[in-house]
C-alpha atoms as a PDB file:
ATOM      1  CA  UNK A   1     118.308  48.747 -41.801  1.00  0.00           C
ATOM      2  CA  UNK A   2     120.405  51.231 -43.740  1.00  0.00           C
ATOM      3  CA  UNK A   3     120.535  50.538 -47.490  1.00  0.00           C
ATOM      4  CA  UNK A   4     124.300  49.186 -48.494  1.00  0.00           C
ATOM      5  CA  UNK A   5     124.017  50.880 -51.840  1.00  0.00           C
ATOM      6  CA  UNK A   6     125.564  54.383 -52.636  1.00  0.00           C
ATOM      7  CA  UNK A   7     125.438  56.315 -55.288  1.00  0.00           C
ATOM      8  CA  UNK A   8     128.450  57.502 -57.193  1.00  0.00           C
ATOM      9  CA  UNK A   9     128.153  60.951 -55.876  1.00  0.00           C
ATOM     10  CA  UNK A  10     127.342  59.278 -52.671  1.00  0.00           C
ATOM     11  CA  UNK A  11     130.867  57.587 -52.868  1.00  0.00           C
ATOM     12  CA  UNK A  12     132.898  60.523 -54.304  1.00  0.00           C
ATOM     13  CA  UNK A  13     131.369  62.255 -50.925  1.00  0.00           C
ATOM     14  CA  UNK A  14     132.968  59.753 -48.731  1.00  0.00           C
ATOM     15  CA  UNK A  15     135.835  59.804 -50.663  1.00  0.00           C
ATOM     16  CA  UNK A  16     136.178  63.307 -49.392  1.00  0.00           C
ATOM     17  CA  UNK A  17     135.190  63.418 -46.127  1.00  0.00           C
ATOM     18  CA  UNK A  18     136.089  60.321 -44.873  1.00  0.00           C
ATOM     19  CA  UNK A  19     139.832  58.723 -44.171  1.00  0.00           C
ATOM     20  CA  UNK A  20     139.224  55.215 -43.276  1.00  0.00           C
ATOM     21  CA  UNK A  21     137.640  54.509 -46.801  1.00  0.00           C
ATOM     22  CA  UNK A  22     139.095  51.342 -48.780  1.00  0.00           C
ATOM     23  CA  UNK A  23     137.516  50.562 -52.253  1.00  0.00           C
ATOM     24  CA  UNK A  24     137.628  46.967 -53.884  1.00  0.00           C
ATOM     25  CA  UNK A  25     137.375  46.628 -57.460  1.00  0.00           C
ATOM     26  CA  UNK A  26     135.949  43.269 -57.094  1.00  0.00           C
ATOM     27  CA  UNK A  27     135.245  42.395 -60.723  1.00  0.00           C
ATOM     28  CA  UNK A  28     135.531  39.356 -62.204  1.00  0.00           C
ATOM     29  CA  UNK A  29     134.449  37.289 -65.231  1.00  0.00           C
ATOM     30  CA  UNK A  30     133.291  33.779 -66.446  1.00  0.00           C
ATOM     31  CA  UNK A  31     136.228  31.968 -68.351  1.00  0.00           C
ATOM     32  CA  UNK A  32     134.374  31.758 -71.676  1.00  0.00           C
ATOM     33  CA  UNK A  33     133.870  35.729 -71.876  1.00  0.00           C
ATOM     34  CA  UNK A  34     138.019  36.163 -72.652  1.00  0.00           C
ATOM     35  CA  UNK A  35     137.679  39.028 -70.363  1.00  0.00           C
ATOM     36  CA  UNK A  36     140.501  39.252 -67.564  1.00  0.00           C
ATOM     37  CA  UNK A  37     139.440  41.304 -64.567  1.00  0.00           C
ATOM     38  CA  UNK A  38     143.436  41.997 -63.799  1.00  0.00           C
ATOM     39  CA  UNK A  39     143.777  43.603 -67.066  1.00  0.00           C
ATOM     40  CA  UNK A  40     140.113  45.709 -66.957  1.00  0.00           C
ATOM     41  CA  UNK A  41     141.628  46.672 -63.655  1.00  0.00           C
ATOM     42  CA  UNK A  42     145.027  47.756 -64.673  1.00  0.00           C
ATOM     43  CA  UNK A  43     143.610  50.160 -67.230  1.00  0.00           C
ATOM     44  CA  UNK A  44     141.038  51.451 -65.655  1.00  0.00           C
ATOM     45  CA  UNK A  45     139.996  51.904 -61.908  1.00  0.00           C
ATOM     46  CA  UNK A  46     138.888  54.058 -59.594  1.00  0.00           C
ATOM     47  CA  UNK A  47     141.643  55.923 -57.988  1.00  0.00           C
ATOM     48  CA  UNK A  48     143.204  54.804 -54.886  1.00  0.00           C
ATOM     49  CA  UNK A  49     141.001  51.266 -55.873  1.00  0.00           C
ATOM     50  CA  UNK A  50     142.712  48.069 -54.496  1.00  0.00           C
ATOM     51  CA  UNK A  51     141.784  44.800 -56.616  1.00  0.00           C
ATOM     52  CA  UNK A  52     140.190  42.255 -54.893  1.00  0.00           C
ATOM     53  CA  UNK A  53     140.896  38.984 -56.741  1.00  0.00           C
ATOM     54  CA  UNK A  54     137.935  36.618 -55.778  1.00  0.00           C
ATOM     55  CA  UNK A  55     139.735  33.788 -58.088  1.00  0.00           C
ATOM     56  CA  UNK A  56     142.671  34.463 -55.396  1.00  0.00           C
ATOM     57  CA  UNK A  57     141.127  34.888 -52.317  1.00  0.00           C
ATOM     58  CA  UNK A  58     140.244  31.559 -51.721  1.00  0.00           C
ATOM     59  CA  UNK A  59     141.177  27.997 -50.951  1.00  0.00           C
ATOM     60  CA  UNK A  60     144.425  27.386 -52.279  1.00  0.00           C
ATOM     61  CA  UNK A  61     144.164  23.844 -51.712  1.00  0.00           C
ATOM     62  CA  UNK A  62     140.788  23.188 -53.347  1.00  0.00           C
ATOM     63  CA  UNK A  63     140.422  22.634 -57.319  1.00  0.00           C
ATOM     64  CA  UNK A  64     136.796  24.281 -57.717  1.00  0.00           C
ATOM     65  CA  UNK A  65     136.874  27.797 -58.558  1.00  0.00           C
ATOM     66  CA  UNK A  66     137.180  30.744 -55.980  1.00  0.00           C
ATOM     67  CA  UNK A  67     136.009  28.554 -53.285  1.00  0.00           C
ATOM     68  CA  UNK A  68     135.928  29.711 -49.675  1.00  0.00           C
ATOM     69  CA  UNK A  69     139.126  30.719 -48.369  1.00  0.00           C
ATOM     70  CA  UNK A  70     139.684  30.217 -44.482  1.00  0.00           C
ATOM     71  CA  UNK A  71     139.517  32.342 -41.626  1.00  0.00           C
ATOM     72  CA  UNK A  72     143.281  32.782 -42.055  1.00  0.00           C
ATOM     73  CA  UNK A  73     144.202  32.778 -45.602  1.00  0.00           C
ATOM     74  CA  UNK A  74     141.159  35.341 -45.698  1.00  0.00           C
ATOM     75  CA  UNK A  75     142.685  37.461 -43.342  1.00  0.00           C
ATOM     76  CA  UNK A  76     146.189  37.193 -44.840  1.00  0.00           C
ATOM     77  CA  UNK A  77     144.920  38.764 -48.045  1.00  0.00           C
ATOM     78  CA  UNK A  78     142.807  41.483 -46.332  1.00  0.00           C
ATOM     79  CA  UNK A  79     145.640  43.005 -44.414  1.00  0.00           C
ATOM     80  CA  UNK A  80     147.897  42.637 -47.829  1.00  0.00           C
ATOM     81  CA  UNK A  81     145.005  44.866 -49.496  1.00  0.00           C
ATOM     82  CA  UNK A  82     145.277  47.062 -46.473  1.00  0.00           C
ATOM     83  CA  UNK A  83     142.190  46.551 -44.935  1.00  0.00           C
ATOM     84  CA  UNK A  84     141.662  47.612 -41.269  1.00  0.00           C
ATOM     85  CA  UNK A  85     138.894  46.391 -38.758  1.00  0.00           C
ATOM     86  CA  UNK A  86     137.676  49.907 -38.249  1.00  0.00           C
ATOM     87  CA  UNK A  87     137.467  50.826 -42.098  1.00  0.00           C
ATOM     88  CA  UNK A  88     134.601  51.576 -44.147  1.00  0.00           C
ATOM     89  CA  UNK A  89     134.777  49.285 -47.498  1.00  0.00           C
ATOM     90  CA  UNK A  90     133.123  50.156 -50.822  1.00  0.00           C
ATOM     91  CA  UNK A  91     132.932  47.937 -53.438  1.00  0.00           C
ATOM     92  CA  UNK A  92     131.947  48.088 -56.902  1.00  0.00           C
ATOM     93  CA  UNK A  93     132.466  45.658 -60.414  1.00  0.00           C
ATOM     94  CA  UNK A  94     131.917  46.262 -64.070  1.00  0.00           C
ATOM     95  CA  UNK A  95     130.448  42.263 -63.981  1.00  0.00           C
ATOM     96  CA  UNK A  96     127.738  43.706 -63.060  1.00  0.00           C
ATOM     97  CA  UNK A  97     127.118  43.233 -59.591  1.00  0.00           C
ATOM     98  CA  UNK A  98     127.837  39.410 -59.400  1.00  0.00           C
ATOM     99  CA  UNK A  99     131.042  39.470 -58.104  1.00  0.00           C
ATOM    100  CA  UNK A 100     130.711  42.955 -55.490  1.00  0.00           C
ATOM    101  CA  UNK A 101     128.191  40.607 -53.877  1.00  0.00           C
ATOM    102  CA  UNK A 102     130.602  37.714 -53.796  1.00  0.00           C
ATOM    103  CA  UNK A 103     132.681  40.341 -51.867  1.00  0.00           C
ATOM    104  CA  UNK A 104     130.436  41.612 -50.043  1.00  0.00           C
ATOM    105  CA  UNK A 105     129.528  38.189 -48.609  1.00  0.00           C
ATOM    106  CA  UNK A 106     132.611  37.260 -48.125  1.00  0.00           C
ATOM    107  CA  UNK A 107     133.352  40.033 -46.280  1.00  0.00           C
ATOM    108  CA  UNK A 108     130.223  39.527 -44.141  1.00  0.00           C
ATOM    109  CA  UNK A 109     131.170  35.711 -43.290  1.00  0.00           C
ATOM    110  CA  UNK A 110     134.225  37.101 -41.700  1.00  0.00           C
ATOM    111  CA  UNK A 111     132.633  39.816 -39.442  1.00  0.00           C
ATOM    112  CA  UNK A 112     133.466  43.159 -41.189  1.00  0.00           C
ATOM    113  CA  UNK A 113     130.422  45.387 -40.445  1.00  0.00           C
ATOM    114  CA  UNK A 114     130.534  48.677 -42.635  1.00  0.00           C
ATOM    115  CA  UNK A 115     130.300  47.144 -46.105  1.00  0.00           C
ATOM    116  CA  UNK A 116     128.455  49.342 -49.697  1.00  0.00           C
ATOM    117  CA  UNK A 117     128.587  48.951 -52.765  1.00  0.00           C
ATOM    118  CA  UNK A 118     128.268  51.207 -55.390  1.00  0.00           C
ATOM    119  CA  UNK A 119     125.131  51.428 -57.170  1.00  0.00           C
ATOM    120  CA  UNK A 120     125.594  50.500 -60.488  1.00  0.00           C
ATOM    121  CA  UNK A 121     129.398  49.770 -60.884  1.00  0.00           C
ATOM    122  CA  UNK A 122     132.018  51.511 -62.327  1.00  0.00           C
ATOM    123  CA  UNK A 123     130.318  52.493 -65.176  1.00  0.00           C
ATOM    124  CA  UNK A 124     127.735  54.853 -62.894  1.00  0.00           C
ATOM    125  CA  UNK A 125     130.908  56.486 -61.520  1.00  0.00           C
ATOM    126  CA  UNK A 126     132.122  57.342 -65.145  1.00  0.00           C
ATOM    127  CA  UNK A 127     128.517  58.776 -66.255  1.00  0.00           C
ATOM    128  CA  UNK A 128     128.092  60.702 -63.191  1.00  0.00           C
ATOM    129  CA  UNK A 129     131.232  62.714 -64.771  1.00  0.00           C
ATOM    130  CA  UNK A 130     133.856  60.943 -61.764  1.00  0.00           C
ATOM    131  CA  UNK A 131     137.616  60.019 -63.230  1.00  0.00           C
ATOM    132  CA  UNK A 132     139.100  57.002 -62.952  1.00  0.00           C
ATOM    133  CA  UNK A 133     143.244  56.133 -63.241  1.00  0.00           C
ATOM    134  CA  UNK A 134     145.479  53.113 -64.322  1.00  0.00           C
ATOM    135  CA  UNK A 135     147.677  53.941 -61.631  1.00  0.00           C
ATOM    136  CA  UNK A 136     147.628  51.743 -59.204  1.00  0.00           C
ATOM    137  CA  UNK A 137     148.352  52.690 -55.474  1.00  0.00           C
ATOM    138  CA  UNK A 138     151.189  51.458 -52.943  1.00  0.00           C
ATOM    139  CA  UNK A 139     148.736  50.167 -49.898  1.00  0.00           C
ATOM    140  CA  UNK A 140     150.067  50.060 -46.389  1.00  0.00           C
ATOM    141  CA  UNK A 141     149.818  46.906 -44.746  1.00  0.00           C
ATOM    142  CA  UNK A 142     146.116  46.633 -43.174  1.00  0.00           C
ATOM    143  CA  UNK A 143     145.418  45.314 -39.349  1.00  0.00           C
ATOM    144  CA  UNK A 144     142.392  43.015 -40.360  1.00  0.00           C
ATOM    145  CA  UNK A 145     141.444  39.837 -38.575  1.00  0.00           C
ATOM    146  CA  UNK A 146     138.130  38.452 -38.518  1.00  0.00           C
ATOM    147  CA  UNK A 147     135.982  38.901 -36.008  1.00  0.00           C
ATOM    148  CA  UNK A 148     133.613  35.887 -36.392  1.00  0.00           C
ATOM    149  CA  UNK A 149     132.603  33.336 -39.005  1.00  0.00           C
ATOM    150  CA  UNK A 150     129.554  32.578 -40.193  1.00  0.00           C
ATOM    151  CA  UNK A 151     129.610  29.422 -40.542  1.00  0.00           C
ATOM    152  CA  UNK A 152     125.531  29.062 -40.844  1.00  0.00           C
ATOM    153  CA  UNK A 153     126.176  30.991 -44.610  1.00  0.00           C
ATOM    154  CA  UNK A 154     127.385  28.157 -45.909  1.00  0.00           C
ATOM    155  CA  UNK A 155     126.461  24.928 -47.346  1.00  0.00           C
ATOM    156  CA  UNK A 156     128.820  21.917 -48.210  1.00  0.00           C
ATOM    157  CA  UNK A 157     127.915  19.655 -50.651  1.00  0.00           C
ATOM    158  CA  UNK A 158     127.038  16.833 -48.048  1.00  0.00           C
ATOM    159  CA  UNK A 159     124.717  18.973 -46.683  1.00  0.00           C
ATOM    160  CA  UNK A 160     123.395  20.229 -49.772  1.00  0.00           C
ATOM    161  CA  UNK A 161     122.733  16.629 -51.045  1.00  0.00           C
ATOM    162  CA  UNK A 162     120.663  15.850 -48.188  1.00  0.00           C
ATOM    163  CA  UNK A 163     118.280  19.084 -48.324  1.00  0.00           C
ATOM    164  CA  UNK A 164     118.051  18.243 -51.977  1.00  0.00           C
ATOM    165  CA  UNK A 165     116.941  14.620 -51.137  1.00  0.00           C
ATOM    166  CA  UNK A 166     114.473  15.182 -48.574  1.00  0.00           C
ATOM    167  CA  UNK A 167     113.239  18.723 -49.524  1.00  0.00           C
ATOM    168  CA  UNK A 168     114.372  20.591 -46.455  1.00  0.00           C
ATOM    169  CA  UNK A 169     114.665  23.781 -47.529  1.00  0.00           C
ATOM    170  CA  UNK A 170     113.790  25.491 -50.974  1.00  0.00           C
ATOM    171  CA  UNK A 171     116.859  25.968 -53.184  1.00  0.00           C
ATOM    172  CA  UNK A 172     116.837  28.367 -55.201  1.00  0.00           C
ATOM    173  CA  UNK A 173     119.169  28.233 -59.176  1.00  0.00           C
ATOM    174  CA  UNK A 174     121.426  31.773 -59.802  1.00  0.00           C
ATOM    175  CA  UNK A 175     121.969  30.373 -63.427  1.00  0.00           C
ATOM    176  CA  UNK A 176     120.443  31.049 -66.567  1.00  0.00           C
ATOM    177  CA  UNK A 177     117.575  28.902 -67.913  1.00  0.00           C
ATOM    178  CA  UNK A 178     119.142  27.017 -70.135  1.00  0.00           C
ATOM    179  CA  UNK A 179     121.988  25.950 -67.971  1.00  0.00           C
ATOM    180  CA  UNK A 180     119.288  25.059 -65.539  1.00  0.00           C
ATOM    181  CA  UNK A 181     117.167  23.595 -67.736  1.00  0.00           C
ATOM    182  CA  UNK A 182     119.651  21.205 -70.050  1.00  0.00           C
ATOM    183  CA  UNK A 183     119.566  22.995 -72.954  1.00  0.00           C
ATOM    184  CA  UNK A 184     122.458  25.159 -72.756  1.00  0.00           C
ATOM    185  CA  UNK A 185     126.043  24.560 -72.580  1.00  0.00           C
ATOM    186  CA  UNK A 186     127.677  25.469 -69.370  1.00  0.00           C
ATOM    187  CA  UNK A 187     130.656  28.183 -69.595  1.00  0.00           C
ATOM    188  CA  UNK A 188     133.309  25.907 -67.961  1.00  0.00           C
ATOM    189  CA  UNK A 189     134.019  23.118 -69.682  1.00  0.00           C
ATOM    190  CA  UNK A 190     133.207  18.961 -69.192  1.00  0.00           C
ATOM    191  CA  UNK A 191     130.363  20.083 -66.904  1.00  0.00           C
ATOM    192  CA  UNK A 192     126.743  18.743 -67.760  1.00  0.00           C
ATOM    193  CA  UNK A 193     124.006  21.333 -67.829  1.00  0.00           C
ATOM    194  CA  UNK A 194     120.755  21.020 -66.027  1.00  0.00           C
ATOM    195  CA  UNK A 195     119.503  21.332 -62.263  1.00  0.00           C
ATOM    196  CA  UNK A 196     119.565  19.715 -59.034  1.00  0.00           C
ATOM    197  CA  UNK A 197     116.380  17.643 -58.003  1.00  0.00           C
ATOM    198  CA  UNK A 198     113.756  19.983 -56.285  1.00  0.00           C
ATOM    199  CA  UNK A 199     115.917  23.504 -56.975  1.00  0.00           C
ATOM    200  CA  UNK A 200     114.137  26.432 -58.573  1.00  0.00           C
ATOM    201  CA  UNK A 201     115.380  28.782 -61.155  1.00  0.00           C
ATOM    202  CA  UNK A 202     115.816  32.591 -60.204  1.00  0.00           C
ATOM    203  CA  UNK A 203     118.009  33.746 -62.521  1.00  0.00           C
ATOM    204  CA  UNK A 204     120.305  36.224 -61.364  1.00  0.00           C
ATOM    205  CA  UNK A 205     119.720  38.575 -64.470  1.00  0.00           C
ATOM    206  CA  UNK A 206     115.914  38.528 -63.376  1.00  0.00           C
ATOM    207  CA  UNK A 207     117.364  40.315 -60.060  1.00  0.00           C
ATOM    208  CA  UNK A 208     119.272  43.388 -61.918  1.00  0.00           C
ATOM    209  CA  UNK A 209     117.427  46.148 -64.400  1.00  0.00           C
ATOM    210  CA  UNK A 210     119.223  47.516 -67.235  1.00  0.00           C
ATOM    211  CA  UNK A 211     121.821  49.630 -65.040  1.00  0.00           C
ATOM    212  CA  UNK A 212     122.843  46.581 -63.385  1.00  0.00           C
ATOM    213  CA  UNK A 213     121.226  47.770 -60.488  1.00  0.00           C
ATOM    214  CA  UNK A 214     119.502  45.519 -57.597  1.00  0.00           C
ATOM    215  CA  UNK A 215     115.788  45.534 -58.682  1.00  0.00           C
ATOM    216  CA  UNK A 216     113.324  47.371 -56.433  1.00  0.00           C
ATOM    217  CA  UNK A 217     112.462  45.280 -53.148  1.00  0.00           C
ATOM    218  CA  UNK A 218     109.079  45.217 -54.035  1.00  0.00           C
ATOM    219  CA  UNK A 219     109.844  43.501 -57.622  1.00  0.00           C
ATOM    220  CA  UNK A 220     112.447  40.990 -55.664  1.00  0.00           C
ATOM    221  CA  UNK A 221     109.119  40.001 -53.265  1.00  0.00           C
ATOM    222  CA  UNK A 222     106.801  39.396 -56.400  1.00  0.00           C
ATOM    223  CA  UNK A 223     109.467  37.143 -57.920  1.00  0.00           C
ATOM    224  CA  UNK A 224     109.559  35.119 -54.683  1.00  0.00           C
ATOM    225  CA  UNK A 225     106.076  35.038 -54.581  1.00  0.00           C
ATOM    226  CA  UNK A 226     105.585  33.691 -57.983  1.00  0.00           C
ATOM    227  CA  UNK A 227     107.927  30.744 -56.934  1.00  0.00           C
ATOM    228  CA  UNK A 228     105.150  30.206 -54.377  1.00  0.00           C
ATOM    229  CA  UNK A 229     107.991  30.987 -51.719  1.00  0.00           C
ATOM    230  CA  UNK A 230     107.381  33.076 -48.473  1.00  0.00           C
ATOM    231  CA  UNK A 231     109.828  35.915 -48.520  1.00  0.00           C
ATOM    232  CA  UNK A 232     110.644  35.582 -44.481  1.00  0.00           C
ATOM    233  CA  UNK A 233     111.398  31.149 -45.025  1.00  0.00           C
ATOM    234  CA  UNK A 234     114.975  29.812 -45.211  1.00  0.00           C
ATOM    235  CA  UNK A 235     116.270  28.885 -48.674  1.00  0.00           C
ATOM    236  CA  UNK A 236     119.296  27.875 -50.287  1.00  0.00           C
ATOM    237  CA  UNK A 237     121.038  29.560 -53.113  1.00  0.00           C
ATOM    238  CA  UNK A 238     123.590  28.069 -55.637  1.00  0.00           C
ATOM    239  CA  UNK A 239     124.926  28.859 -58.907  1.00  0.00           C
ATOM    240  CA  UNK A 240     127.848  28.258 -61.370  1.00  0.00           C
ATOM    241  CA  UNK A 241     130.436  28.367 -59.132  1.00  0.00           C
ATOM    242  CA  UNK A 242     129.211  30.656 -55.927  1.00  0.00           C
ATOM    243  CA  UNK A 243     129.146  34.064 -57.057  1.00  0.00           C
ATOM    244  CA  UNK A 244     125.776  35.016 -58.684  1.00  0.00           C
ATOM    245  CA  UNK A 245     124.268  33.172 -56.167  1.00  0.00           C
ATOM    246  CA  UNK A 246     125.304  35.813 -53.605  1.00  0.00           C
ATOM    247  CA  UNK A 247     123.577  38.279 -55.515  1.00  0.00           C
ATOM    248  CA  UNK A 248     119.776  36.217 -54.324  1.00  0.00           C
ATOM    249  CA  UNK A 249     121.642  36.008 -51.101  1.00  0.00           C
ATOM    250  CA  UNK A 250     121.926  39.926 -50.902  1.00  0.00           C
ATOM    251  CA  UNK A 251     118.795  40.628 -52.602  1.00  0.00           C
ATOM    252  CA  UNK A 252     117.118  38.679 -49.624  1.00  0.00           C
ATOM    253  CA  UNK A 253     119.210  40.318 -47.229  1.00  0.00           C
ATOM    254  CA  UNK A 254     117.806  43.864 -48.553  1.00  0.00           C
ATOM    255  CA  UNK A 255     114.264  43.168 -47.221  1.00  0.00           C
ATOM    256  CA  UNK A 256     115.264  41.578 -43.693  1.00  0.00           C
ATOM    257  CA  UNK A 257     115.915  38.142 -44.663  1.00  0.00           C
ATOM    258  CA  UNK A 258     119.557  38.357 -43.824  1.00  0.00           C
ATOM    259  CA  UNK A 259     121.172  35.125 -43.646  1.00  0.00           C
ATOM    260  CA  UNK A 260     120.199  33.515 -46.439  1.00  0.00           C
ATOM    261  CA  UNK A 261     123.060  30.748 -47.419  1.00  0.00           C
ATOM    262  CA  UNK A 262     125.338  29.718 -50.317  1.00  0.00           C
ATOM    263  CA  UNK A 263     126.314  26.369 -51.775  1.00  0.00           C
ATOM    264  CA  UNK A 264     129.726  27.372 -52.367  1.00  0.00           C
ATOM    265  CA  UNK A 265     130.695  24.230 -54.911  1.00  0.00           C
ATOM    266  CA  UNK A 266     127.411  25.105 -56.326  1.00  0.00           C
ATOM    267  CA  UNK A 267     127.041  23.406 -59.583  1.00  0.00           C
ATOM    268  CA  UNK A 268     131.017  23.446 -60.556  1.00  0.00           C
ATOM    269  CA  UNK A 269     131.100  20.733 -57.694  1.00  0.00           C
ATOM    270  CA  UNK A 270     127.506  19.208 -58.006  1.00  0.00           C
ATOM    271  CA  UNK A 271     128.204  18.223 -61.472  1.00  0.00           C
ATOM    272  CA  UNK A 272     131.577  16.841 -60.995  1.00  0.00           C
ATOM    273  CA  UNK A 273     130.749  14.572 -58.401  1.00  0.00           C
ATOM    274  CA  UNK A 274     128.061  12.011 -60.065  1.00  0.00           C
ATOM    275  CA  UNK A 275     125.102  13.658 -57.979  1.00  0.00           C
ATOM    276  CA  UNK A 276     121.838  13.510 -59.656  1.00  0.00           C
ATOM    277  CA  UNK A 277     120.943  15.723 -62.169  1.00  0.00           C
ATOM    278  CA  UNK A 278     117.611  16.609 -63.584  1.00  0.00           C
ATOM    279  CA  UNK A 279     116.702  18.377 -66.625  1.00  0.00           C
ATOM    280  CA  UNK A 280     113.588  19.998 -68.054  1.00  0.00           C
END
């Protein structure tokens, strides 16, 4: 399986040679960090960089945050960003890496095939000496429409309930420890912290080194290992709000384990709805 990261110079190369290249900007940030993704991306992108608004491109008619848009809304905004079936997509963040594998998944549940992302973000294109604009291009309208839909990538909260109940599967906690674990405040507010009964914590910041880089495969397979899980079995991943827990999603997917689902209410909808929650 060919690896989905490039390099900067590795992009800049397609950039080049290549015509049917499209670049997301996919980044995006919690609501307590007073950071506005629209506004990083307006002053600084990479040029010819389309922003893909993962707040946006989703269910208009749901209150949870960013939750899955479908098959047609999805499609609406892809050929508005000017995405075509037969084009190669790069993405890349300045999160880091949370929200290009939100992007990358949801690009995945809805068929597209060639799909990167660019190791380490925007800031690895600005150290490898690459410029970047605030102008921001005039796309033509793309041909996009989704070839399939993965429907076995996601998990409602019905479903989720029951495999939490009965220990189906192993599910597997994005957050930080101390949202996990109770003792930390979660960053939207009126939500309890803690954990879903029988869900493990694999923090998503245990999955990315100090370049906010993927961790090698063979450090992802110890930390699954230490959770006494079999690298190859099914689990469940869910987070704050379905983003980070793409990133164990994609980390899985990088040693053959490739469809690996989501709880897309994740905890913004477990928590909300009077399910059970444990703490530590």
């Amino acid at each position: 399986m060919k690896d989905i990261f490039l390099s900067a110079k590795e992009v800049n190369e397609l950039k080049k040679t290549k015509q049917n290249i499209i670049i997301f900007d996919s980044s995006y940030f919690l609501p307590n960090t007073g950071i506005n993704a629209i506004d990083e991306y307006n002053n600084e992108h990479i040029e010819n960089a389309v922003f893909f608004d993962i707040d946006n491109i989703s269910d208009p008619n749901d209150d949870l945050p960013h939750m899955f848009p479908t098959k047609d809304v999805f499609e609406t905004h892809m050929q508005k960003l000017g995405l075509n079936n037969d084009d190669i997509v790069i993405i890349y963040d300045n999160s880091p890496l949370l929200s290009s594998a939100r992007c990358w998944f949801l690009l995945r549940y809805f068929g597209h095939k060639e799909i990167f992302i660019l190791s380490g973000g925007i800031k690895s294109w600005k150290e490898n000496g690459f410029k970047t604009t605030n102008e921001v291009s005039n796309m033509s309208f793309g041909n996009f429409k989704a070839t399939e839909e993965n429907k076995n990538l996601l998990i409602k909260i019905e479903e989720m309930k029951n495999i939490s109940d009965n220990k189906f599967f192993p599910i597997l906690d994005a957050r930080s420890f101390e949202r996990f674990s109770g003792s930390g405040k979660e960053p939207r507010p009126n939500l309890e912290s803690g954990h879903m009964p029988n869900s493990l914590n694999l923090p998503a910041s245990k999955l990315l080194d100090k370049n906010g880089n993927l961790i090698s495969k063979s450090d992802f397979k110890n930390l699954i290992n230490d959770l006494n899980l079999n690298e190859n079995e099914k689990v469940i991943t869910t987070c704050g709000s379905g983003v980070s827990a793409c990133v164990i999603a994609l980390s899985y997917y990088r040693i053959g384990n490739e469809d690996i689902p989501v709880y897309d209410g994740s905890w913004s909808e477990w928590a909300s709805k009077n399910m059970k929650i444990n703490k530590l």
